[in-house]
PDB file of N, CA and C in Angstrom:
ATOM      1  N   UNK A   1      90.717  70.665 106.440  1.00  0.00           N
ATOM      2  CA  UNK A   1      90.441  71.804 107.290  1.00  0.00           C
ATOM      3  C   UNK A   1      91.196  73.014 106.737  1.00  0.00           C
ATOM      4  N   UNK A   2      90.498  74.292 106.497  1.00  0.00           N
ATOM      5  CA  UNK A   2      90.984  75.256 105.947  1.00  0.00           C
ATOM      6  C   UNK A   2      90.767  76.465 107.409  1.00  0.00           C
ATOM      7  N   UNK A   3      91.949  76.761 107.527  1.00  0.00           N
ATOM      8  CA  UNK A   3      92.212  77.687 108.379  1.00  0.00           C
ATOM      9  C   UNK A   3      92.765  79.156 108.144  1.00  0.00           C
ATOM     10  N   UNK A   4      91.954  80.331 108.715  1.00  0.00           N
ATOM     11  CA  UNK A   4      92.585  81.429 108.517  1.00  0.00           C
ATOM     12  C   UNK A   4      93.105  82.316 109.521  1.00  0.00           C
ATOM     13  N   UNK A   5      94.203  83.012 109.842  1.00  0.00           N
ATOM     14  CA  UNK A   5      94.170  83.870 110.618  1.00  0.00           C
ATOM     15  C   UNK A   5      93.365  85.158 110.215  1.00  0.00           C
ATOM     16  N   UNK A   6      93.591  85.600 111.792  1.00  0.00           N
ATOM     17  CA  UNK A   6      92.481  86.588 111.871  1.00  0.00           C
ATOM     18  C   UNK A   6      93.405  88.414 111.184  1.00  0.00           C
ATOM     19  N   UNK A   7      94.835  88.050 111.335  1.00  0.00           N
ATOM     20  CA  UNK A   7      95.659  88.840 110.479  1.00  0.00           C
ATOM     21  C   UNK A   7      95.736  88.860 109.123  1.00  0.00           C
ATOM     22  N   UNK A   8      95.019  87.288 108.531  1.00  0.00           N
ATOM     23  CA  UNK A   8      95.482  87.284 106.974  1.00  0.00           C
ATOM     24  C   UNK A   8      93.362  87.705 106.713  1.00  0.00           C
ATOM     25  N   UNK A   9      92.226  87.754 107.538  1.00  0.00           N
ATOM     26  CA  UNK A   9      90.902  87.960 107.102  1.00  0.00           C
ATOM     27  C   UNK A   9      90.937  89.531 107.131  1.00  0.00           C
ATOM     28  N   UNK A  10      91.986  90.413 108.180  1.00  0.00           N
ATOM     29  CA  UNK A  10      91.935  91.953 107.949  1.00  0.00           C
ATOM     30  C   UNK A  10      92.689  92.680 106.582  1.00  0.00           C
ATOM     31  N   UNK A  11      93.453  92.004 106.292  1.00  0.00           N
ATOM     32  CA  UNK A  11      94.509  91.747 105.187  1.00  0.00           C
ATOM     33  C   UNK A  11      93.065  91.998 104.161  1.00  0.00           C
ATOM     34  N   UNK A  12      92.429  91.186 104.059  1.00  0.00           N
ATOM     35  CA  UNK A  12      91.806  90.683 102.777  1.00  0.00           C
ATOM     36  C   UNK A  12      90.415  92.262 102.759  1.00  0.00           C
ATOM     37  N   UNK A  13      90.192  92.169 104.109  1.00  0.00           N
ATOM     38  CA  UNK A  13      88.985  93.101 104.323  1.00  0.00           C
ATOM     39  C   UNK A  13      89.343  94.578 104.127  1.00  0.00           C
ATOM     40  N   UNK A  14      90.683  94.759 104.419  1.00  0.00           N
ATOM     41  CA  UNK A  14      91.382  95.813 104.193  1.00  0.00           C
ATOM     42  C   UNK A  14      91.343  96.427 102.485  1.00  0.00           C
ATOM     43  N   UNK A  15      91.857  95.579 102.028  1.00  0.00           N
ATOM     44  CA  UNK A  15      92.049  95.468 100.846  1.00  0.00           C
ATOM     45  C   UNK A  15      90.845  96.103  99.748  1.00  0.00           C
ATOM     46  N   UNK A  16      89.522  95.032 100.431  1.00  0.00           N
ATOM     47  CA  UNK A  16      88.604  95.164  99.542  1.00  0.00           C
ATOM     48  C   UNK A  16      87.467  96.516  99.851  1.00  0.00           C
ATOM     49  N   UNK A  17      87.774  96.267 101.495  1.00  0.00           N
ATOM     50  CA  UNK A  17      86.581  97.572 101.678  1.00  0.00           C
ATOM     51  C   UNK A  17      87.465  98.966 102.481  1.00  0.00           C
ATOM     52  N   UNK A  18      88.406  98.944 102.502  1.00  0.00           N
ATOM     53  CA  UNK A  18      89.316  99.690 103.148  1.00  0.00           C
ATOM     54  C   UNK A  18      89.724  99.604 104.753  1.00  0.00           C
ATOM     55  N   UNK A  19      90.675 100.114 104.932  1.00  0.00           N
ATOM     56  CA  UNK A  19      91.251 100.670 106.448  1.00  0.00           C
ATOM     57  C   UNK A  19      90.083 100.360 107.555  1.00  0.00           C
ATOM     58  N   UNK A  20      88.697 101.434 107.257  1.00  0.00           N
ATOM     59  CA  UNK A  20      88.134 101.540 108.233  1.00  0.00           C
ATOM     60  C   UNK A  20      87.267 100.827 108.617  1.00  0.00           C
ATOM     61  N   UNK A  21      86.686 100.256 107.722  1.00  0.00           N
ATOM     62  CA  UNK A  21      85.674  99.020 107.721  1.00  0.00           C
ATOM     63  C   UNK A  21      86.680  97.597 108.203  1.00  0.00           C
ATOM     64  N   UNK A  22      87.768  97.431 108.084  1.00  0.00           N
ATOM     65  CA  UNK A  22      88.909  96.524 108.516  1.00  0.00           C
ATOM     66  C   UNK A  22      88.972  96.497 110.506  1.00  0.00           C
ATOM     67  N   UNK A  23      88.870  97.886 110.442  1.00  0.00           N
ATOM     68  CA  UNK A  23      89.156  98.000 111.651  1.00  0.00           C
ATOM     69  C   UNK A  23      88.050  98.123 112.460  1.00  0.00           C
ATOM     70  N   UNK A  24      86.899  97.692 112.352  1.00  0.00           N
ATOM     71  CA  UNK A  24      85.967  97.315 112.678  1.00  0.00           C
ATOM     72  C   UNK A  24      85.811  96.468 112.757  1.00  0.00           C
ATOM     73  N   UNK A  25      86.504  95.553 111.934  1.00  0.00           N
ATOM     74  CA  UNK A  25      86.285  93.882 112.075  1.00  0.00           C
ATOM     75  C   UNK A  25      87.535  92.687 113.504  1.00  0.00           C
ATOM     76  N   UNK A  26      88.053  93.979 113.595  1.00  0.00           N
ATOM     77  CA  UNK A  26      89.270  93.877 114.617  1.00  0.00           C
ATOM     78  C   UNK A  26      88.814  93.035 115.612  1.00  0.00           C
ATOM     79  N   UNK A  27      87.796  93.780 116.561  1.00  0.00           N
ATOM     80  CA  UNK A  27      87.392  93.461 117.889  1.00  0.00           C
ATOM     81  C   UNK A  27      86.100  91.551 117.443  1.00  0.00           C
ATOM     82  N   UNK A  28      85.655  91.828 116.233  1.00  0.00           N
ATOM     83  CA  UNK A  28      84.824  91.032 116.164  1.00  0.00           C
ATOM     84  C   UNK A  28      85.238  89.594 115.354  1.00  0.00           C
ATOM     85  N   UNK A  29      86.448  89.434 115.304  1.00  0.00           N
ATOM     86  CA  UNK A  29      86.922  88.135 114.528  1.00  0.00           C
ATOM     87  C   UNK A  29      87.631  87.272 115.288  1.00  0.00           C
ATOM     88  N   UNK A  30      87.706  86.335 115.420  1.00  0.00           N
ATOM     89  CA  UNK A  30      88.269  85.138 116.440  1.00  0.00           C
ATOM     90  C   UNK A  30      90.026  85.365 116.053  1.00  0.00           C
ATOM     91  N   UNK A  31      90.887  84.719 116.820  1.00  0.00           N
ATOM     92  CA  UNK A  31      92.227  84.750 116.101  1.00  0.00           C
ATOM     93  C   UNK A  31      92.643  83.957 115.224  1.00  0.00           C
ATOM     94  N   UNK A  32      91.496  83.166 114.941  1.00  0.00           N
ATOM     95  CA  UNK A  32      91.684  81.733 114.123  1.00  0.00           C
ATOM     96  C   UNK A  32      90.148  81.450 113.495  1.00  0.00           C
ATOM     97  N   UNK A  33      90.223  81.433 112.034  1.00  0.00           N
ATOM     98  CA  UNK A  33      88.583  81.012 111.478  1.00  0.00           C
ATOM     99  C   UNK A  33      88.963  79.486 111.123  1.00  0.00           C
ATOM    100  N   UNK A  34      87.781  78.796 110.506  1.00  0.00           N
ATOM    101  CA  UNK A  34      87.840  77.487 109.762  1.00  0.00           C
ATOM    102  C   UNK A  34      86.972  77.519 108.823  1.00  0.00           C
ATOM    103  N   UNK A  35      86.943  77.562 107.862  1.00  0.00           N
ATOM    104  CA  UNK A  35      86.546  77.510 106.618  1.00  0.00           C
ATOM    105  C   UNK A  35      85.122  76.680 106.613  1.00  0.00           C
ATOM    106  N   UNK A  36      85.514  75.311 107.319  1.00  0.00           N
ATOM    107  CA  UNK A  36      84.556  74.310 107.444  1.00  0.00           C
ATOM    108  C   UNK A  36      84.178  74.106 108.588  1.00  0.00           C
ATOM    109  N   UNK A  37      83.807  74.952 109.572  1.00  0.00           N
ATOM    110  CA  UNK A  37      83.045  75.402 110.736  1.00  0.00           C
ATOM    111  C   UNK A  37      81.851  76.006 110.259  1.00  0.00           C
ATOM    112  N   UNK A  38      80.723  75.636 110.825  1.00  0.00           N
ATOM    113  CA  UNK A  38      79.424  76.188 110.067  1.00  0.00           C
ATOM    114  C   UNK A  38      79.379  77.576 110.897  1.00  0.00           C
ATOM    115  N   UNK A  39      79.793  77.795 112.152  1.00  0.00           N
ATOM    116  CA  UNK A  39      79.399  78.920 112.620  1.00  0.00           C
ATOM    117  C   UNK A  39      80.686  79.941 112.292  1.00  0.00           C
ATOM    118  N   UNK A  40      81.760  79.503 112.154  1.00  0.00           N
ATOM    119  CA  UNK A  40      83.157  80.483 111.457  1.00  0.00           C
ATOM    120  C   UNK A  40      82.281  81.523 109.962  1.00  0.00           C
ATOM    121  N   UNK A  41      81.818  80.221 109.017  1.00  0.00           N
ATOM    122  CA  UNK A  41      81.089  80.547 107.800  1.00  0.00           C
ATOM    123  C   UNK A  41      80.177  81.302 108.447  1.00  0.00           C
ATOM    124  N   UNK A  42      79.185  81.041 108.849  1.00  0.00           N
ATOM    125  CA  UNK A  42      78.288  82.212 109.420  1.00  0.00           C
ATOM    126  C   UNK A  42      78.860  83.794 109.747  1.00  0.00           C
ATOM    127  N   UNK A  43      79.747  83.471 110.627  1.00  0.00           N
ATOM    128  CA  UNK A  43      80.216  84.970 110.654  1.00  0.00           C
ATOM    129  C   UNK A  43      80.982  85.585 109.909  1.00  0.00           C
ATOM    130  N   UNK A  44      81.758  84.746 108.871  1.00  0.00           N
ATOM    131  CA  UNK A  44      82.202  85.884 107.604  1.00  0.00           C
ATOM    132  C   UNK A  44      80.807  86.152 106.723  1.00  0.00           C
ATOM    133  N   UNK A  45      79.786  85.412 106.818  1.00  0.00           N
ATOM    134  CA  UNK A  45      78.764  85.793 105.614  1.00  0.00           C
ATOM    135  C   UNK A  45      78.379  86.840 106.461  1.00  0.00           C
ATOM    136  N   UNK A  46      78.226  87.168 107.773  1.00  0.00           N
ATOM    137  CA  UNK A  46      77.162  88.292 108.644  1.00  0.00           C
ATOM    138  C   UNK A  46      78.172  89.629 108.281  1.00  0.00           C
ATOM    139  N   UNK A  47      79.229  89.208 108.438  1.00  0.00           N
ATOM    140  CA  UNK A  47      80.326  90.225 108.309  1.00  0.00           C
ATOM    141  C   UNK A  47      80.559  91.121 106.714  1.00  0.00           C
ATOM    142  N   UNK A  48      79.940  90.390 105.719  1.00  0.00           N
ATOM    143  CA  UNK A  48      80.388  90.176 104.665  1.00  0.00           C
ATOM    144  C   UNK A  48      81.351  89.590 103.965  1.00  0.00           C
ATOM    145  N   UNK A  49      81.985  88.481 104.462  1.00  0.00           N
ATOM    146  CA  UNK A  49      83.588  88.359 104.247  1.00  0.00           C
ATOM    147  C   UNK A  49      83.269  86.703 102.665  1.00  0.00           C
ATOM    148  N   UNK A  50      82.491  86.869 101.958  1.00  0.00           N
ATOM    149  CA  UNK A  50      82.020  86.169 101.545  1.00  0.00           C
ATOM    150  C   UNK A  50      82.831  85.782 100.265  1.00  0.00           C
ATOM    151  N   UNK A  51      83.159  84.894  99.641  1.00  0.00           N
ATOM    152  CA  UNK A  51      83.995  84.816  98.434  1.00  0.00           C
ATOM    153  C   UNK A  51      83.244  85.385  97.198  1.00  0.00           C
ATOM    154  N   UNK A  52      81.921  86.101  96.883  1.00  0.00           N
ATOM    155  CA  UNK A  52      80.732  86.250  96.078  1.00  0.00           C
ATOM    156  C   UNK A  52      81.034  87.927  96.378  1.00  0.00           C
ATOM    157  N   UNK A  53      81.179  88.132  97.699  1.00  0.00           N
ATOM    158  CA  UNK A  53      81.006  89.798  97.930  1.00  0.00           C
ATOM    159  C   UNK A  53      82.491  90.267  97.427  1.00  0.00           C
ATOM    160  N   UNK A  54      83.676  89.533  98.210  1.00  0.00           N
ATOM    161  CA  UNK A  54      85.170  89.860  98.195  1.00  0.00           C
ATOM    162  C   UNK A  54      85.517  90.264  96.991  1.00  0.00           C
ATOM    163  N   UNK A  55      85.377  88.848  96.046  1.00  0.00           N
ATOM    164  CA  UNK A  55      85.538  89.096  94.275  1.00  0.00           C
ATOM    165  C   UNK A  55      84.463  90.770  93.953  1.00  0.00           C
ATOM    166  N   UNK A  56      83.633  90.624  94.383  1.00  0.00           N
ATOM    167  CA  UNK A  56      83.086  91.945  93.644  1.00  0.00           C
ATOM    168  C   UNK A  56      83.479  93.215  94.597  1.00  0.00           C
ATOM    169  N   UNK A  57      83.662  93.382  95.651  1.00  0.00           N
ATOM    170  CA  UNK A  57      84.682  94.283  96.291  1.00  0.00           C
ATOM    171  C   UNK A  57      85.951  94.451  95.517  1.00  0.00           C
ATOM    172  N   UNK A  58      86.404  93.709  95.187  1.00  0.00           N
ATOM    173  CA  UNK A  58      87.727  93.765  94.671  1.00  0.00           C
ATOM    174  C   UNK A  58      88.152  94.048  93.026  1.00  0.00           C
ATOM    175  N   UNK A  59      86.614  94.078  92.792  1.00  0.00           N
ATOM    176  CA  UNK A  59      86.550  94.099  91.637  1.00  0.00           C
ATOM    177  C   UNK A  59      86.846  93.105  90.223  1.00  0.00           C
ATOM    178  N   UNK A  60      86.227  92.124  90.394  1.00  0.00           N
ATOM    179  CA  UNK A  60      86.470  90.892  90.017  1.00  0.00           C
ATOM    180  C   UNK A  60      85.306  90.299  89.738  1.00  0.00           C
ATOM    181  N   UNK A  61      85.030  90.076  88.117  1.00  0.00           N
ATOM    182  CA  UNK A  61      83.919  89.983  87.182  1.00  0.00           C
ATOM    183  C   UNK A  61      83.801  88.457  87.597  1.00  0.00           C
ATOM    184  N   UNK A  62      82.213  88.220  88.130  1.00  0.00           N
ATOM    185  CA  UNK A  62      81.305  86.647  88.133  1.00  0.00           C
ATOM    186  C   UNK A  62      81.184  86.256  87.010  1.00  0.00           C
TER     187      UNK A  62
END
């Protein structure tokens, strides 16, 4: 079981898409994700929070 807080997913969102798009994700993220929850996964992919998008947000060659 892979677990994230919802402090270390703004952290990351922060990072890649900035401040304001972060803080948008505030009201809409649980305080706790699971990696291997099909509906957790669902809502970082709706969100964008995707390991495919992040790396290329962040700038990080596929």
């Amino acid at each position: 079981m892979t677990i994230l807080t919802k402090t270390h997913v703004l952290a990351v969102a922060r990072r890649a898409y900035g401040a304001d798009y972060a803080e948008t994700l505030t009201e809409r993220l649980p305080d706790r994700l699971d990696l291997d929850n099909d509906a957790d996964n669902e809502l970082l992919f709706k969100l964008g929070l995707t390991p495919d998008r992040l790396a290329s947000a962040l700038g990080a060659e596929l």
